[in-house]
PDB file of N, CA and C in Angstrom:
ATOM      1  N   UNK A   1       0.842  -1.179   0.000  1.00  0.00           N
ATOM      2  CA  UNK A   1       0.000   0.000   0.000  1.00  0.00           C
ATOM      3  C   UNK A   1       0.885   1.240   0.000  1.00  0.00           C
ATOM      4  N   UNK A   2       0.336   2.659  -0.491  1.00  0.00           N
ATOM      5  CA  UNK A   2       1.214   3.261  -0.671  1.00  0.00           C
ATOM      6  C   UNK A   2       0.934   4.374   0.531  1.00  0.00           C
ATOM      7  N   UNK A   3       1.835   5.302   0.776  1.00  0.00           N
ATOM      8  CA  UNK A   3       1.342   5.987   2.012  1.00  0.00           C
ATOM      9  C   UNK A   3       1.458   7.428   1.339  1.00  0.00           C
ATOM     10  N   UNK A   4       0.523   7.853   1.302  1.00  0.00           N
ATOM     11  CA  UNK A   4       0.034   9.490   1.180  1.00  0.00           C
ATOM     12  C   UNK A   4       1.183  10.623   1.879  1.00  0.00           C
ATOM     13  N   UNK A   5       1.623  11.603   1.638  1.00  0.00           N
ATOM     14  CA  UNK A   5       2.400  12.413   2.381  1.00  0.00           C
ATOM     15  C   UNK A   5       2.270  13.988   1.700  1.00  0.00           C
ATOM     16  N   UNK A   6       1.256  14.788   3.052  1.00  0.00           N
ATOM     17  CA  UNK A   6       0.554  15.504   2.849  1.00  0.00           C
ATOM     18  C   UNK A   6       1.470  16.885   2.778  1.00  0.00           C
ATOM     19  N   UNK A   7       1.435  18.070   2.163  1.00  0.00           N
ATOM     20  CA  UNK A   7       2.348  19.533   2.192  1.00  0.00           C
ATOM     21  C   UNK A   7       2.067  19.644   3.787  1.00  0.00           C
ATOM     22  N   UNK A   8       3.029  21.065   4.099  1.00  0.00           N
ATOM     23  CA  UNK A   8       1.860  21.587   4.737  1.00  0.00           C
ATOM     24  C   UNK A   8       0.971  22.654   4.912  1.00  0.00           C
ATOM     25  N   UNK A   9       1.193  22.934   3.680  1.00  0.00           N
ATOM     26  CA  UNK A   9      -0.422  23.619   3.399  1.00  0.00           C
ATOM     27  C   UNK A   9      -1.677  22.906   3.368  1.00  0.00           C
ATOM     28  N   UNK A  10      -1.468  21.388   3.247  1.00  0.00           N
ATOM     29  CA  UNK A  10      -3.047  20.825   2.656  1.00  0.00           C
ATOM     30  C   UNK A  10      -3.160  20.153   4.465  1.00  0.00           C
ATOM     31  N   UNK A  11      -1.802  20.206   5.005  1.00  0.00           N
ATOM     32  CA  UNK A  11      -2.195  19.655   6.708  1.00  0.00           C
ATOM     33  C   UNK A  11      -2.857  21.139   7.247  1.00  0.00           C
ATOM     34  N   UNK A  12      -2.390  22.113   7.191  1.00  0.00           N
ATOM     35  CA  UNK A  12      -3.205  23.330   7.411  1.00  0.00           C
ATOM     36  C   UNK A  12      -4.380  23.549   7.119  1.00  0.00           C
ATOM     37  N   UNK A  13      -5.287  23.448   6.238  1.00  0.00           N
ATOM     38  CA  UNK A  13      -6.232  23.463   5.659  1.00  0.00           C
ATOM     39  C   UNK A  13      -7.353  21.678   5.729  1.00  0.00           C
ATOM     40  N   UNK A  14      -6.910  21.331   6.443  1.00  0.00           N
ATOM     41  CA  UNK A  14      -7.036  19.956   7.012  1.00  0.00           C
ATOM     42  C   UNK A  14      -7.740  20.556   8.473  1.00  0.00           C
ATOM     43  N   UNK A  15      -6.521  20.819   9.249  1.00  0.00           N
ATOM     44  CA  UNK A  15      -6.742  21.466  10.668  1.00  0.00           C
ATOM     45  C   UNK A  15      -7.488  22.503  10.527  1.00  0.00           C
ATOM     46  N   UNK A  16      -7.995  23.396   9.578  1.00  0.00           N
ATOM     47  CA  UNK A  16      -8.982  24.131   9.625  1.00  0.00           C
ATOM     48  C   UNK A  16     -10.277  23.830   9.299  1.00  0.00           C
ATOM     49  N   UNK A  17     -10.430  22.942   8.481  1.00  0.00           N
ATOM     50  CA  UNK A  17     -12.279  22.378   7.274  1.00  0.00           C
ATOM     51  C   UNK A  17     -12.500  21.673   8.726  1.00  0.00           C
ATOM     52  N   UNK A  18     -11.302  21.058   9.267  1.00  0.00           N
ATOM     53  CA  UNK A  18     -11.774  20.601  10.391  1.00  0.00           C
ATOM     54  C   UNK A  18     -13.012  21.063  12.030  1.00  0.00           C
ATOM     55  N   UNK A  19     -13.038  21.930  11.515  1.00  0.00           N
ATOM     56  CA  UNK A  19     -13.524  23.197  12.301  1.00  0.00           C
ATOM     57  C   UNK A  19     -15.579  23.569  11.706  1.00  0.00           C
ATOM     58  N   UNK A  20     -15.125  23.104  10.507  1.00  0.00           N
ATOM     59  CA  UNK A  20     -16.841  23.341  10.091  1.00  0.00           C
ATOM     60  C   UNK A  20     -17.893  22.351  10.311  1.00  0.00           C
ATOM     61  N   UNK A  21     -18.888  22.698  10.967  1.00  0.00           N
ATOM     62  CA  UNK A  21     -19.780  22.081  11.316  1.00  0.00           C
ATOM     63  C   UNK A  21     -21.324  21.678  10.305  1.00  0.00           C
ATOM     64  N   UNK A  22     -21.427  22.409   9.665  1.00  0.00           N
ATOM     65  CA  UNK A  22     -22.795  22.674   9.358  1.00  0.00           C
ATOM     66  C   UNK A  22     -21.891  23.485   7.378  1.00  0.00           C
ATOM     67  N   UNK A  23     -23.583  23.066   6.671  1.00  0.00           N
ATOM     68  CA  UNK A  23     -23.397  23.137   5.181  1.00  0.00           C
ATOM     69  C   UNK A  23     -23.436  24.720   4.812  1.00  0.00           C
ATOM     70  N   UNK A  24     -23.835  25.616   6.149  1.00  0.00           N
ATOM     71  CA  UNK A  24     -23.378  26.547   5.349  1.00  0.00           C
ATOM     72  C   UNK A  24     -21.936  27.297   5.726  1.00  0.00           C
ATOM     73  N   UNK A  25     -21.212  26.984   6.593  1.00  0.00           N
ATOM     74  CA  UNK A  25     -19.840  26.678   6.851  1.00  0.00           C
ATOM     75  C   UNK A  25     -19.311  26.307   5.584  1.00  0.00           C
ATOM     76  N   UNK A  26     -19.153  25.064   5.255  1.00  0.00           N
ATOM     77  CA  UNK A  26     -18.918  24.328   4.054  1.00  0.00           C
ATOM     78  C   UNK A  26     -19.247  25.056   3.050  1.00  0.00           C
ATOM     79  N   UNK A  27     -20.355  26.049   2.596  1.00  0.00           N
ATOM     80  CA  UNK A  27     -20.335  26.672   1.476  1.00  0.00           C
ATOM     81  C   UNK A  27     -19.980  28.339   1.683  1.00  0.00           C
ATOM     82  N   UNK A  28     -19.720  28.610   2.708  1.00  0.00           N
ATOM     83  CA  UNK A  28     -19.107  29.808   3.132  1.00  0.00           C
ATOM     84  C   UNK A  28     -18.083  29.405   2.057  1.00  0.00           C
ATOM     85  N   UNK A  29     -17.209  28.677   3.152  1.00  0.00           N
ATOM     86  CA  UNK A  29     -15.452  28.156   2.722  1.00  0.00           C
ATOM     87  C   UNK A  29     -15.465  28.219   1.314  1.00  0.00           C
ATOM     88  N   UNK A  30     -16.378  27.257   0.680  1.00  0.00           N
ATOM     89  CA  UNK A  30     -16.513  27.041  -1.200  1.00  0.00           C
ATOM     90  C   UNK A  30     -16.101  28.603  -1.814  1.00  0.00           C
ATOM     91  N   UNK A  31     -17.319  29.713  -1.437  1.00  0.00           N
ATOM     92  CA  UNK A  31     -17.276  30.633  -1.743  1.00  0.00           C
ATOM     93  C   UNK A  31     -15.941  31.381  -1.661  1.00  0.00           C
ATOM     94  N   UNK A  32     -15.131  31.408  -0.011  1.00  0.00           N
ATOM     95  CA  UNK A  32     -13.796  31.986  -0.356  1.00  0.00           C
ATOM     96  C   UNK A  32     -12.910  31.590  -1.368  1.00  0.00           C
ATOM     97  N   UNK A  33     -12.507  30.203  -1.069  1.00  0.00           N
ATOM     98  CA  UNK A  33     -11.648  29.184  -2.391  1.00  0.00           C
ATOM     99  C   UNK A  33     -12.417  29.759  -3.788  1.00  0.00           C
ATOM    100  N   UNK A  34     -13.661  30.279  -4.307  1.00  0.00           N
ATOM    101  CA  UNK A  34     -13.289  30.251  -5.638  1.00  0.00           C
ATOM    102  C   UNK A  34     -13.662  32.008  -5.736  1.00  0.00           C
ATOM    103  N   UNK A  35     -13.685  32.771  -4.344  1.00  0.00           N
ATOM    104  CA  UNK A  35     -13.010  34.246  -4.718  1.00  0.00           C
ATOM    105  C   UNK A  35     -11.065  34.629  -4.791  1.00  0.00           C
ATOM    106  N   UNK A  36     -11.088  33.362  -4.120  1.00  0.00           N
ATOM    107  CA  UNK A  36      -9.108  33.244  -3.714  1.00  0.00           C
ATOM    108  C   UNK A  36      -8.457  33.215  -4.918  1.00  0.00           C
ATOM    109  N   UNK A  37      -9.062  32.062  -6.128  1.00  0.00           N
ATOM    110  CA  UNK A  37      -8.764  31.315  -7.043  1.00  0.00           C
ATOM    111  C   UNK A  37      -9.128  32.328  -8.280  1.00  0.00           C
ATOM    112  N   UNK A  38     -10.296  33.035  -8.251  1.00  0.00           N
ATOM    113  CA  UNK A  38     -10.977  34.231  -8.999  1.00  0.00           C
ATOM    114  C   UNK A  38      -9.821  35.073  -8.948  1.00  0.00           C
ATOM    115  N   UNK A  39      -9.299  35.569  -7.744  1.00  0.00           N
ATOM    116  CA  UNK A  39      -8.328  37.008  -7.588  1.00  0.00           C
ATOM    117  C   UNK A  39      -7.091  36.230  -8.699  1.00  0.00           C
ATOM    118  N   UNK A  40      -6.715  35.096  -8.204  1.00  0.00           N
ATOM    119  CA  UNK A  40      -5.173  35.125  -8.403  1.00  0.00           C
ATOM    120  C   UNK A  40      -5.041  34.737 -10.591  1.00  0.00           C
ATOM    121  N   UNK A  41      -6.355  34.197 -10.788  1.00  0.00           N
ATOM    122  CA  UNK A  41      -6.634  34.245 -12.508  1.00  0.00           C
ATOM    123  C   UNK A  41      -7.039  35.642 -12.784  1.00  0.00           C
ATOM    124  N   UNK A  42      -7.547  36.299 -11.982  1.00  0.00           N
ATOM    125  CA  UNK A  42      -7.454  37.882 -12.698  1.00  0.00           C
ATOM    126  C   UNK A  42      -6.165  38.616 -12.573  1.00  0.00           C
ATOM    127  N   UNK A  43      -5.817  38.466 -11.354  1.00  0.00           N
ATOM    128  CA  UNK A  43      -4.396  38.349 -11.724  1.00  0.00           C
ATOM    129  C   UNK A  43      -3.124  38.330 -12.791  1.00  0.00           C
ATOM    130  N   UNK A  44      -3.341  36.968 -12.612  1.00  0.00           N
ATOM    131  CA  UNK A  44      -2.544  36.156 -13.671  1.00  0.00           C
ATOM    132  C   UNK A  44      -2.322  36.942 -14.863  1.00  0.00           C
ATOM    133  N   UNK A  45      -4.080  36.964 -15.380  1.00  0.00           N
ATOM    134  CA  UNK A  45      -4.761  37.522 -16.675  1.00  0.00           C
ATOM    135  C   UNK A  45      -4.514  39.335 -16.699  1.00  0.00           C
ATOM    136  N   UNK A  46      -4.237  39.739 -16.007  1.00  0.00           N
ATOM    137  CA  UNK A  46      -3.631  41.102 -16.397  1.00  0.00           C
ATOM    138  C   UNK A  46      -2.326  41.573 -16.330  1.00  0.00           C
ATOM    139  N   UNK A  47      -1.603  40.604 -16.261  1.00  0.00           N
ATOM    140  CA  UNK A  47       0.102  40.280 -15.871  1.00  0.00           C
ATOM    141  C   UNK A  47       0.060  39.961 -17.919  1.00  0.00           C
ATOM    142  N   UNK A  48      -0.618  38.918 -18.049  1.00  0.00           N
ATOM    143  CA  UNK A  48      -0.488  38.485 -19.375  1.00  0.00           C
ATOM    144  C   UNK A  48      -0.652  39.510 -20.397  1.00  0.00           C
ATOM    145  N   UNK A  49      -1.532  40.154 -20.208  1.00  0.00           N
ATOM    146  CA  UNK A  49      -1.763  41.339 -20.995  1.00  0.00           C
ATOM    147  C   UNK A  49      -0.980  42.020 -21.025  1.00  0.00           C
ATOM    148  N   UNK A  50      -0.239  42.887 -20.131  1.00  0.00           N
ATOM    149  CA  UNK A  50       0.382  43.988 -19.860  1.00  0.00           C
ATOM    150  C   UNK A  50       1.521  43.352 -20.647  1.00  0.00           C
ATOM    151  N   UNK A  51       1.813  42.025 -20.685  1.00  0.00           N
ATOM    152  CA  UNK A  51       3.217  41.895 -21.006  1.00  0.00           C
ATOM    153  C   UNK A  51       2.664  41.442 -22.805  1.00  0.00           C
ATOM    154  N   UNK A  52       1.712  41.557 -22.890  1.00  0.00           N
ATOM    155  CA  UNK A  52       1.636  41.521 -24.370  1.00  0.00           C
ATOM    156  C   UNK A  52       1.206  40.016 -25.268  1.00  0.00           C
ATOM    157  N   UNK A  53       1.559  39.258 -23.824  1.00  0.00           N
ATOM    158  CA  UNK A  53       1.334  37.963 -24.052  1.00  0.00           C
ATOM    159  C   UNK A  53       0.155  37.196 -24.496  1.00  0.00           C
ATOM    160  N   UNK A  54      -1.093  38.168 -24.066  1.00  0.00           N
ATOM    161  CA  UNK A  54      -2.447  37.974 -24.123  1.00  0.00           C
ATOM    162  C   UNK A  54      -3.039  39.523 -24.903  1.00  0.00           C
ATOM    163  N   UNK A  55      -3.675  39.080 -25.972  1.00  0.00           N
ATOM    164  CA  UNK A  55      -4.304  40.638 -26.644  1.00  0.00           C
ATOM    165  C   UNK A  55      -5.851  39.999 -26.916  1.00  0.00           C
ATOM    166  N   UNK A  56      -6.278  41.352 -27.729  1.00  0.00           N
ATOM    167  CA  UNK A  56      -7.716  41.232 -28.095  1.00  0.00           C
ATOM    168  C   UNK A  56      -7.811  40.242 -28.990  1.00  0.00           C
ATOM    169  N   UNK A  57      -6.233  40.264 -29.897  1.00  0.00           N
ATOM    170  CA  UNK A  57      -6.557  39.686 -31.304  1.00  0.00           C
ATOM    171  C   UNK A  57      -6.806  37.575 -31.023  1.00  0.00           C
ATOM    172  N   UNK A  58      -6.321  37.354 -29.793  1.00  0.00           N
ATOM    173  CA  UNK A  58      -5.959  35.999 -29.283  1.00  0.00           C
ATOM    174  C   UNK A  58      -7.300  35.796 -28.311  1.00  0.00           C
ATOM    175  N   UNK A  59      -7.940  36.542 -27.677  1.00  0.00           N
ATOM    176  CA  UNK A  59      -9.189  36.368 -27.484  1.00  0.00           C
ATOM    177  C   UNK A  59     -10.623  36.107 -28.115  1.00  0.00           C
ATOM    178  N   UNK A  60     -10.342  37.205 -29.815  1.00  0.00           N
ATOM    179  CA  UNK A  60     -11.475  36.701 -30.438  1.00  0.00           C
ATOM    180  C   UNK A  60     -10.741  35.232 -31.259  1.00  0.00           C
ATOM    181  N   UNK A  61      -9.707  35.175 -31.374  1.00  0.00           N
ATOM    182  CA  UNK A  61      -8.971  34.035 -32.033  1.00  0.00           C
ATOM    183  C   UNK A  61      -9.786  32.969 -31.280  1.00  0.00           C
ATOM    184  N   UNK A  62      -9.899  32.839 -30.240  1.00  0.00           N
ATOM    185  CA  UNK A  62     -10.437  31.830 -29.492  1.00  0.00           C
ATOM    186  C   UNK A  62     -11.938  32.164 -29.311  1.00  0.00           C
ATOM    187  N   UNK A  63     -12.594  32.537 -29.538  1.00  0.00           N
ATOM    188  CA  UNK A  63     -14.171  32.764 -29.727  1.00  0.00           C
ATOM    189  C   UNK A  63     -14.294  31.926 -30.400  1.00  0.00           C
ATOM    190  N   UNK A  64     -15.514  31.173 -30.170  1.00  0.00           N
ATOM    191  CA  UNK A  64     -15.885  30.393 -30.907  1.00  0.00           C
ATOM    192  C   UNK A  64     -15.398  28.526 -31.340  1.00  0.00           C
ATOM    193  N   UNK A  65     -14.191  28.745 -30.393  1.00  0.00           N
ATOM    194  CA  UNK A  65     -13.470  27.185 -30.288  1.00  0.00           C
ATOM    195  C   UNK A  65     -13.826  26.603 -29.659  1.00  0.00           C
ATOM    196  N   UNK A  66     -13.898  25.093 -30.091  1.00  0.00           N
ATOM    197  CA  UNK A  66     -14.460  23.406 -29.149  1.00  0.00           C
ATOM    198  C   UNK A  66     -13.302  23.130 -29.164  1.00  0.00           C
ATOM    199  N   UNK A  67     -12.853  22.803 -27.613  1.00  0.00           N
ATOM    200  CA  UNK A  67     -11.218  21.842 -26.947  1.00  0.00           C
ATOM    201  C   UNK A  67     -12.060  20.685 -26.198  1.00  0.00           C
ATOM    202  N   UNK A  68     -13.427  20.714 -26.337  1.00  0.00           N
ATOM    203  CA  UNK A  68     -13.941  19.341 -25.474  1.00  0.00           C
ATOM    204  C   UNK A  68     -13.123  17.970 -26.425  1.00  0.00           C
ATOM    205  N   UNK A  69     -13.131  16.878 -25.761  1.00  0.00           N
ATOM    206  CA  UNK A  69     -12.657  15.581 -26.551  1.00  0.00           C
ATOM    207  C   UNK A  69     -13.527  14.612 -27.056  1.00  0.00           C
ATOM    208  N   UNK A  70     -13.447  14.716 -28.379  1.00  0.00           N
ATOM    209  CA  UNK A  70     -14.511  13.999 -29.417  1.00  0.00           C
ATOM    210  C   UNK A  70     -15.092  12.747 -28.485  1.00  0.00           C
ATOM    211  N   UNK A  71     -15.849  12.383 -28.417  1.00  0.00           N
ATOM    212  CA  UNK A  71     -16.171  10.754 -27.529  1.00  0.00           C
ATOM    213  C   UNK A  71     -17.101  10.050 -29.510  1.00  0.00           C
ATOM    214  N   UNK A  72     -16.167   9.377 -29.391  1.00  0.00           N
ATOM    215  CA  UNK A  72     -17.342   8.453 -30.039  1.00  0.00           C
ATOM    216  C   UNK A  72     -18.260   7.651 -29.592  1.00  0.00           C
ATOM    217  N   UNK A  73     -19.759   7.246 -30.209  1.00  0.00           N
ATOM    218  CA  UNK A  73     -20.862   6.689 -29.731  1.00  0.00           C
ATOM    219  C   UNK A  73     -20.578   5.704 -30.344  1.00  0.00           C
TER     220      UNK A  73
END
């Protein structure tokens, strides 16, 4: 068997979820994690720009594209 070996950020965050009782606790938390995750891609996404890396012309370039994976029936 193999043995798991946790950061410790995810033991931190362990010792804290640990702490919630009730579902709206649990969807409090949800809500921070995807304003945390929101900040650091807007972020990201205006770092990209500024450096030129990301423009208008590569945004509508991608309008309109399927990256899902074909499944055949």
């Amino acid at each position: 068997m193999e043995t798991i070996t946790f950061s410790p950020a995810q033991v931190h965050v362990f010792n804290l979820v640990s702490h919630i009782k009730s579902a709206i606790g649990l969807e409090q938390l949800r809500q921070q994690l995807a304003a945390f995750y929101s900040a650091k891609v807007d972020s990201e996404m205006d770092n990209l720009w500024e450096s030129g890396q990301w423009n208008e012309k590569k945004l509508q370039d991608l309008r309109g594209s399927h990256f899902r994976t074909p499944y055949n029936r």
